[in-house]
N, C-alpha and C. Protein backbone atom coordinates (compact mmCIF):
# COMPACT_ATOMS: atom_id res chain seq x y z
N UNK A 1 93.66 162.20 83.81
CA UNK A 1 94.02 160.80 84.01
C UNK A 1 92.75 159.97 84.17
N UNK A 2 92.71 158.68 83.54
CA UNK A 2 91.40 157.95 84.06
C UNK A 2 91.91 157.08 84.50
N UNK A 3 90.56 156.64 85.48
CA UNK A 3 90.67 156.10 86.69
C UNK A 3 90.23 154.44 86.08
N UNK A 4 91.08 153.83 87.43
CA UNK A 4 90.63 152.13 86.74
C UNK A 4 89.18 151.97 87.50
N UNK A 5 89.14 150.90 86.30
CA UNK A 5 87.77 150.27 86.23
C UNK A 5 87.51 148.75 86.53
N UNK A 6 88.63 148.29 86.21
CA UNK A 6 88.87 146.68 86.17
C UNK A 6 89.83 146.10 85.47
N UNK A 7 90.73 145.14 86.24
CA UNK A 7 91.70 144.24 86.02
C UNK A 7 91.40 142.88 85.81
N UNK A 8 92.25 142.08 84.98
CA UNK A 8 91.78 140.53 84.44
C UNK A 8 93.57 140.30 84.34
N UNK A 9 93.73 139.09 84.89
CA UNK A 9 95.09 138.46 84.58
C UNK A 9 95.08 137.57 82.78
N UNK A 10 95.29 137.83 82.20
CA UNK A 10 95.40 137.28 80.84
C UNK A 10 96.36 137.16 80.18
N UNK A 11 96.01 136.51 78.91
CA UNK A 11 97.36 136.40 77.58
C UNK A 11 97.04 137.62 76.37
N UNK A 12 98.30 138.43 76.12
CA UNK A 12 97.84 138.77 74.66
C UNK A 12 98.92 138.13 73.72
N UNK A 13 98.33 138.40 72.24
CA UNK A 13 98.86 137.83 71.22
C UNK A 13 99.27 138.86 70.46
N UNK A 14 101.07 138.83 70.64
CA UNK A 14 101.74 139.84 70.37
C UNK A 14 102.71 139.64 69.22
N UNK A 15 102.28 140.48 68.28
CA UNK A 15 102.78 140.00 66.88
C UNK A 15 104.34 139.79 66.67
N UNK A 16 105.06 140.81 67.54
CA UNK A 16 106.39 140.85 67.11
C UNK A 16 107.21 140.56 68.37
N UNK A 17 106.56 139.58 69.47
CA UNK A 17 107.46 139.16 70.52
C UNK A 17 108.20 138.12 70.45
N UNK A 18 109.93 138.63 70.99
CA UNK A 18 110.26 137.73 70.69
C UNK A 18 111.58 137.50 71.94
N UNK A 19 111.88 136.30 72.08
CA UNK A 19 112.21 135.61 73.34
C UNK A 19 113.54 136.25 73.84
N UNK A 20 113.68 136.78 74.44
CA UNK A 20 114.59 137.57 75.33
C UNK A 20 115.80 136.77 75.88
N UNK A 21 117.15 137.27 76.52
CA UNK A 21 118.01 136.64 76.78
C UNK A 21 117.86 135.98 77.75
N UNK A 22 117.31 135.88 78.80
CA UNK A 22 116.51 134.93 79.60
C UNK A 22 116.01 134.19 79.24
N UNK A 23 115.28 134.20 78.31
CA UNK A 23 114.45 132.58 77.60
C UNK A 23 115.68 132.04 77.11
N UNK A 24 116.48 132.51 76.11
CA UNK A 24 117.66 132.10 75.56
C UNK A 24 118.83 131.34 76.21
N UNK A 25 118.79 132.21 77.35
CA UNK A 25 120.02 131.34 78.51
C UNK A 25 119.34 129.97 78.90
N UNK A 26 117.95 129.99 79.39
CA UNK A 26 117.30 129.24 79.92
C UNK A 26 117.26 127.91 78.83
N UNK A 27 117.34 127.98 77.75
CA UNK A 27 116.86 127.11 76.94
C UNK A 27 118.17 126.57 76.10
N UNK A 28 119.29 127.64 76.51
CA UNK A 28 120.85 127.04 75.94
C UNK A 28 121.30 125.91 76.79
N UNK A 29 120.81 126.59 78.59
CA UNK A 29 121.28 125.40 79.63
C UNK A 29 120.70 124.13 79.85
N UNK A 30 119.98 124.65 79.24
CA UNK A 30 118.92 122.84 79.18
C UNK A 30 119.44 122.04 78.02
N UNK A 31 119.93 122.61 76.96
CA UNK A 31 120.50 121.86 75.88
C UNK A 31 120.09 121.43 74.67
N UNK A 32 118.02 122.24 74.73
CA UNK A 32 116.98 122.41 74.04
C UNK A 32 116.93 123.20 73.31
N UNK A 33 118.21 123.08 72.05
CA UNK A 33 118.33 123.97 70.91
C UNK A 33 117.28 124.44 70.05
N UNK A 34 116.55 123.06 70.03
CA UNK A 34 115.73 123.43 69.03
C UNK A 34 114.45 123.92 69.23
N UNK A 35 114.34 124.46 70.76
CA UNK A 35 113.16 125.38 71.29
C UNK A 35 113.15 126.71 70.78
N UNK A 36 114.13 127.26 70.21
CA UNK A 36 113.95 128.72 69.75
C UNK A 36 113.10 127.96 68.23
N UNK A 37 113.07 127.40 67.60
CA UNK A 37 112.72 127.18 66.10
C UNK A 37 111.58 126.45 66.48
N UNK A 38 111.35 125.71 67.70
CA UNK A 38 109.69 125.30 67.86
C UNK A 38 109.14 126.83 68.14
N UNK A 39 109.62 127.46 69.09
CA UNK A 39 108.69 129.24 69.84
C UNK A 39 108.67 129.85 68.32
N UNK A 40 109.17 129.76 67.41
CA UNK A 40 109.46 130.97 65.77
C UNK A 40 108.28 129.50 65.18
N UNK A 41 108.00 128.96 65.38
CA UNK A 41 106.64 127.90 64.97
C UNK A 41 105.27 128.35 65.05
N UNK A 42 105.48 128.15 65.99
CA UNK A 42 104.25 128.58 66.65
C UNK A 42 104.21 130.13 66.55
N UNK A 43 105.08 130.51 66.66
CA UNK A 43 104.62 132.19 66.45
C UNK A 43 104.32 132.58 65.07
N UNK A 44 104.82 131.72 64.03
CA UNK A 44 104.02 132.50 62.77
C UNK A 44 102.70 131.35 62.52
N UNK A 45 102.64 130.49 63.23
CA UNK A 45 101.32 130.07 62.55
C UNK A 45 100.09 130.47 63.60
N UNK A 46 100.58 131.08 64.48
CA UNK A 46 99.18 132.14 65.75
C UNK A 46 99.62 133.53 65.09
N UNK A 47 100.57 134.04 64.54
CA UNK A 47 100.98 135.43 64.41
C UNK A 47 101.11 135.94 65.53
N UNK A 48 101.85 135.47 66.16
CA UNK A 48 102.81 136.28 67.33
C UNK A 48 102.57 135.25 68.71
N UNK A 49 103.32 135.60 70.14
CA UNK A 49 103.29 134.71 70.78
C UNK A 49 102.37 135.32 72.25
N UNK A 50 101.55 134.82 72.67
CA UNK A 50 100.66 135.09 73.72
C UNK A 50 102.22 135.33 75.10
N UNK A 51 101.47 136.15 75.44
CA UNK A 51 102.27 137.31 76.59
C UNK A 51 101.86 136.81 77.67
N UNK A 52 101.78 136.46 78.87
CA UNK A 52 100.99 136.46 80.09
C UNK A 52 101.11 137.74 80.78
N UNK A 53 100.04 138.60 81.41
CA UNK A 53 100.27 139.40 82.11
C UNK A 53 98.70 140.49 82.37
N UNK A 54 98.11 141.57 82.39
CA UNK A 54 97.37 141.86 83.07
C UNK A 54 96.33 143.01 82.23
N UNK A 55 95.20 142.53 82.06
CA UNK A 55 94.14 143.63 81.12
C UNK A 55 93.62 144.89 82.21
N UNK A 56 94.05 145.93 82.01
CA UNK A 56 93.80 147.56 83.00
C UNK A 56 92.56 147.71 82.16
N UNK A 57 91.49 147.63 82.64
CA UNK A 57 90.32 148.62 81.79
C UNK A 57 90.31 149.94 82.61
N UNK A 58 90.63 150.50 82.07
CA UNK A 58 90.39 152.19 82.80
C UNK A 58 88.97 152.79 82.09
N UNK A 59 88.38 153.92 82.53
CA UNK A 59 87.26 155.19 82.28
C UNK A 59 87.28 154.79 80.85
N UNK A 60 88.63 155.49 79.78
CA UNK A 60 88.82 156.03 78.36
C UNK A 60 89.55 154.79 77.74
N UNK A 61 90.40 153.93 78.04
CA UNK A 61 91.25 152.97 77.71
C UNK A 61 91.30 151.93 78.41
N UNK A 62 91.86 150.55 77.31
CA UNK A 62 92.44 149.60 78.00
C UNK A 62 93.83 149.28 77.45
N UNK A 63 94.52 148.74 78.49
CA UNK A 63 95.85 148.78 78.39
C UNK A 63 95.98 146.96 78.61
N UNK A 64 97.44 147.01 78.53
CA UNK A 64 97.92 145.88 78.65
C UNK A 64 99.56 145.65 79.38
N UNK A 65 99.84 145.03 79.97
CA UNK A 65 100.76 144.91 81.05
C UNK A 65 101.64 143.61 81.39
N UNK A 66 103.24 143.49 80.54
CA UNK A 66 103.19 141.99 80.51
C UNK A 66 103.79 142.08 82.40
N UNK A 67 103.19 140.49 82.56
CA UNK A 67 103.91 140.29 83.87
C UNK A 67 105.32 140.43 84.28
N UNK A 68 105.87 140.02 85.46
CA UNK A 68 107.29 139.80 85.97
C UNK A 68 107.93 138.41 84.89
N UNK A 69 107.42 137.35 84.74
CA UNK A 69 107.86 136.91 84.10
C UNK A 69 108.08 136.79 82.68
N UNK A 70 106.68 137.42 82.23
CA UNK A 70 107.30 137.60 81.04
C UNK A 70 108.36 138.75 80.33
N UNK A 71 107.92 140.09 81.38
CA UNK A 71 109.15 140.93 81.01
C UNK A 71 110.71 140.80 81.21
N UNK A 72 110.72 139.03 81.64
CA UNK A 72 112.22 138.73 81.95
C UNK A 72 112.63 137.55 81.35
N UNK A 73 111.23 137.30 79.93
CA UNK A 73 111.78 136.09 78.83
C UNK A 73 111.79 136.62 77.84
N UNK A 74 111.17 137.87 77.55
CA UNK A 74 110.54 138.53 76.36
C UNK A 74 111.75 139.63 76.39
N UNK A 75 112.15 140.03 74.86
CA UNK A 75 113.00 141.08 74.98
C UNK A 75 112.06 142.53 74.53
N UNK A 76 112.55 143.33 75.39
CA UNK A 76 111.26 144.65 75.16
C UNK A 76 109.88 144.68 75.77
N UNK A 77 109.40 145.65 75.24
CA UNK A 77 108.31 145.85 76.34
C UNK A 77 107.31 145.98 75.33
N UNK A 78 106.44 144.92 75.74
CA UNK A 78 104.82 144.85 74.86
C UNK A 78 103.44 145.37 75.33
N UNK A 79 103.93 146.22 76.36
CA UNK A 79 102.98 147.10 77.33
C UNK A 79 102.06 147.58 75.97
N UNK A 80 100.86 147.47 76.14
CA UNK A 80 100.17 148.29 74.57
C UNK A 80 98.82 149.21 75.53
N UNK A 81 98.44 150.16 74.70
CA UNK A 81 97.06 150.53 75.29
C UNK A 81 96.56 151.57 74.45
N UNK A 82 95.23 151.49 74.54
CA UNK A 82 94.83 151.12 73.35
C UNK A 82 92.82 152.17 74.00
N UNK A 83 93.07 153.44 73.45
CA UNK A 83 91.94 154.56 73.77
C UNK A 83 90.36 153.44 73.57
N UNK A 84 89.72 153.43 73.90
CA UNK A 84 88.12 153.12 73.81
C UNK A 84 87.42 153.75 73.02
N UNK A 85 87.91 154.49 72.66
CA UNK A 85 87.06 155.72 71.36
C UNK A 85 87.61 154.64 70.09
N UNK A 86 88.80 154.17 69.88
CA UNK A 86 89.21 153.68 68.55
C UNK A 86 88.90 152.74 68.33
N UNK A 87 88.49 151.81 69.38
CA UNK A 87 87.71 150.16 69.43
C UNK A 87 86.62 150.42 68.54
N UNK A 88 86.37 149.84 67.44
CA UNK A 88 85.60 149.74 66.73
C UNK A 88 84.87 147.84 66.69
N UNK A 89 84.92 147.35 67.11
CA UNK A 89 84.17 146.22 67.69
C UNK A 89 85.05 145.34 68.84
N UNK A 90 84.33 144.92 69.45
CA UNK A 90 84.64 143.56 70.32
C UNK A 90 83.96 142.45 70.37
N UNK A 91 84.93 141.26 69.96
CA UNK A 91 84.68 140.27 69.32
C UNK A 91 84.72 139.32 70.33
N UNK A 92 84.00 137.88 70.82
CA UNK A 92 84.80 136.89 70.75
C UNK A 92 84.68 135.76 70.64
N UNK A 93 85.93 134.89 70.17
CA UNK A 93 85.74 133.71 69.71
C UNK A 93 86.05 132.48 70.34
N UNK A 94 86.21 131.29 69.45
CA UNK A 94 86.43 130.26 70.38
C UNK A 94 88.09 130.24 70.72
N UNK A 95 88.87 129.80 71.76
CA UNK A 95 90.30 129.57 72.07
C UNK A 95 90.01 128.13 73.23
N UNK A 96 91.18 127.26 72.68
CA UNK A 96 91.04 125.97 73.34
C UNK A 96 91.47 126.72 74.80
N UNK A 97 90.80 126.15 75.64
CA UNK A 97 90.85 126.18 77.15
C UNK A 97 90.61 127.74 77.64
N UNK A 98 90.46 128.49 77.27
CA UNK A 98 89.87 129.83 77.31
C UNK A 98 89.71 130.89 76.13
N UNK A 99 88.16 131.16 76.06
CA UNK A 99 87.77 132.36 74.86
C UNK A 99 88.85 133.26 74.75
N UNK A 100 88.89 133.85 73.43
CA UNK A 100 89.62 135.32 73.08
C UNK A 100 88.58 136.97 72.40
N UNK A 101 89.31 137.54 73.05
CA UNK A 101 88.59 138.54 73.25
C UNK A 101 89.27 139.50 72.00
N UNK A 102 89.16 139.91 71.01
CA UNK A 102 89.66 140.53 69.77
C UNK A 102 89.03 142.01 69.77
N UNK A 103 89.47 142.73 70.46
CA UNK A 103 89.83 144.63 70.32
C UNK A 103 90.33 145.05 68.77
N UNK A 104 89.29 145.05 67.65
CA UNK A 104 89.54 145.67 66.77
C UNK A 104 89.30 147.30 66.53
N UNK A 105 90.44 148.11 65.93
CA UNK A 105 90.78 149.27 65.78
C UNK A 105 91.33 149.84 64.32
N UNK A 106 91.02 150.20 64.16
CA UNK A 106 91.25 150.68 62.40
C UNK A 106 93.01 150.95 62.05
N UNK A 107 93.94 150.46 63.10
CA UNK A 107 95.07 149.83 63.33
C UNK A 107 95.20 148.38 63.03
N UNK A 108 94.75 147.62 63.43
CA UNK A 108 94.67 146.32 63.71
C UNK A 108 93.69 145.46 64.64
N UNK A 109 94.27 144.51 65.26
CA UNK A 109 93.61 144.14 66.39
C UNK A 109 94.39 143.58 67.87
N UNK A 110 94.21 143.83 68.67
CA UNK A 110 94.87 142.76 69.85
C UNK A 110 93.62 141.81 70.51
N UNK A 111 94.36 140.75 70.42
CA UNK A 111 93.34 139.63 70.92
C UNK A 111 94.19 139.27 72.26
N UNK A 112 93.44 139.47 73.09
CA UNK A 112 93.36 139.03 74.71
C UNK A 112 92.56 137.65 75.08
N UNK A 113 93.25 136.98 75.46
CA UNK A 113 92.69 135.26 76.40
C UNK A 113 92.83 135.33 77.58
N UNK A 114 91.24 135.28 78.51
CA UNK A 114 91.19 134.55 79.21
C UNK A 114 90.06 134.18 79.89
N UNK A 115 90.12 133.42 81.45
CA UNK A 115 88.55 132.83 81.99
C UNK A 115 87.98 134.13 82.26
N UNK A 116 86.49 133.65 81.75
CA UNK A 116 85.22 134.98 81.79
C UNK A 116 85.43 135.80 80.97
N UNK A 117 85.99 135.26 79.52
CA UNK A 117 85.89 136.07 78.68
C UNK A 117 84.67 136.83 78.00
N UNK A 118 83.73 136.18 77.77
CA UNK A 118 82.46 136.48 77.47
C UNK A 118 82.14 138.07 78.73
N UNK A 119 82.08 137.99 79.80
CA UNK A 119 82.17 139.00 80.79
C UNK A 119 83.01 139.70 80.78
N UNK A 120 84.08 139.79 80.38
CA UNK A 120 84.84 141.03 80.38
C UNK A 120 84.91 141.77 79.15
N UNK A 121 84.79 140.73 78.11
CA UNK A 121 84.12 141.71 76.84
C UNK A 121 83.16 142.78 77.32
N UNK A 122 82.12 142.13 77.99
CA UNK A 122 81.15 143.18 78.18
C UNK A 122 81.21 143.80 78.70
N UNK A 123 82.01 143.83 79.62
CA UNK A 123 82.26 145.12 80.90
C UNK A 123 83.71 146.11 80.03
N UNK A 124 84.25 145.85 78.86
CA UNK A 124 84.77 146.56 78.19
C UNK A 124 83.60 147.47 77.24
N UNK A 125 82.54 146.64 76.76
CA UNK A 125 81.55 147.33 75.90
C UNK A 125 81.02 148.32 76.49
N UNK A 126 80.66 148.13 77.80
CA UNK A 126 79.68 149.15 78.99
C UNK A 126 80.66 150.51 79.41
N UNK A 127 81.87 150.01 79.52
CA UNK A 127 82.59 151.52 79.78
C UNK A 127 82.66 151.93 78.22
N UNK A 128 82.91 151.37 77.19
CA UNK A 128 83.19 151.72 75.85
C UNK A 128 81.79 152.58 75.57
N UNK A 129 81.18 152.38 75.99
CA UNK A 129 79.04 152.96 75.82
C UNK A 129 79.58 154.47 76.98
N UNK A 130 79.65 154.14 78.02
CA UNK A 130 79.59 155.36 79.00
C UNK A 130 80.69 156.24 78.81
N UNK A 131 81.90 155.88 78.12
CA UNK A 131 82.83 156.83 77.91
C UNK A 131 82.38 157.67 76.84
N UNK A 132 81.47 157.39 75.80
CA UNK A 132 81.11 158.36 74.63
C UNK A 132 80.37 158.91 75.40
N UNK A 133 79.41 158.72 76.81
CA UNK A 133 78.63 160.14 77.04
C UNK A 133 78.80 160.65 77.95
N UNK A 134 80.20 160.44 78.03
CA UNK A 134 80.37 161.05 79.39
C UNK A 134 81.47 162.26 79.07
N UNK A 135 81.12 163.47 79.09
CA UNK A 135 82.08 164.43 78.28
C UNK A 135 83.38 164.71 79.02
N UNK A 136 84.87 164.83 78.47
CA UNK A 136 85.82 164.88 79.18
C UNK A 136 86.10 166.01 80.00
N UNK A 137 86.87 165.91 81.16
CA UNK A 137 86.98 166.69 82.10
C UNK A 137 87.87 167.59 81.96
């Protein structure tokens, strides 16, 4: 098992999330029909819809963790995680009101937002460096 290393409260951008019966009730009782077809908007022109909830950097991996609230708007579970050996770069770019942090993997990518992004990239790079020499137990 590896051990954590560091936590960050953040957003990821999750390709195939999509709004749960809780968002649905919530947005029938308000009478704001046409909020499911603005959220299906915005989700194909970002490719998917930012998650709120919590970046685990562990030893070997980082994971991802949606919060209480979003696991009760979102239908399913977008929990992802994602070995440090398969990260093949870390990127990041500009995002209005906080940087994104782009974990590319010869899968795809997950892009993570949030404050001190620039710093937690790097403290992902530094365990990503010490996990290749550090031989498994």
């Amino acid at each position: 098992m590896s051990a954590e290393v560091a936590r960050k409260t953040v957003n990821a951008l999750i390709a195939d999330a999509e709004m749960g019966f809780g968002a649905k009730f919530l947005v029938s009782a308000t009478g704001l029909d046409a909020t499911e077809a603005v959220v299906n908007g915005f989700k194909k022109a970002m490719g998917g819809l930012w998650v709120g909830g919590i970046a685990i950097l562990y030893e070997t991996k980082i994971a991802f963790r949606p919060n209480a609230l979003n696991r009760a708007m979102h239908a399913g579970d977008y929990s992802v995680e994602i070995p440090l050996d398969e990260v093949s770069d870390i990127q990041v770019r500009f995002g209005f009101v906080t940087k994104i942090i782009d974990l590319v993997t010869a899968e795809g990518k997950l892009s993570i937002r949030c404050f001190g992004a620039p710093s937690f990239a790097q403290r992902i790079r530094e365990q990503q460096s010490q996990s290749k020499r550090k031989p498994e137990a």
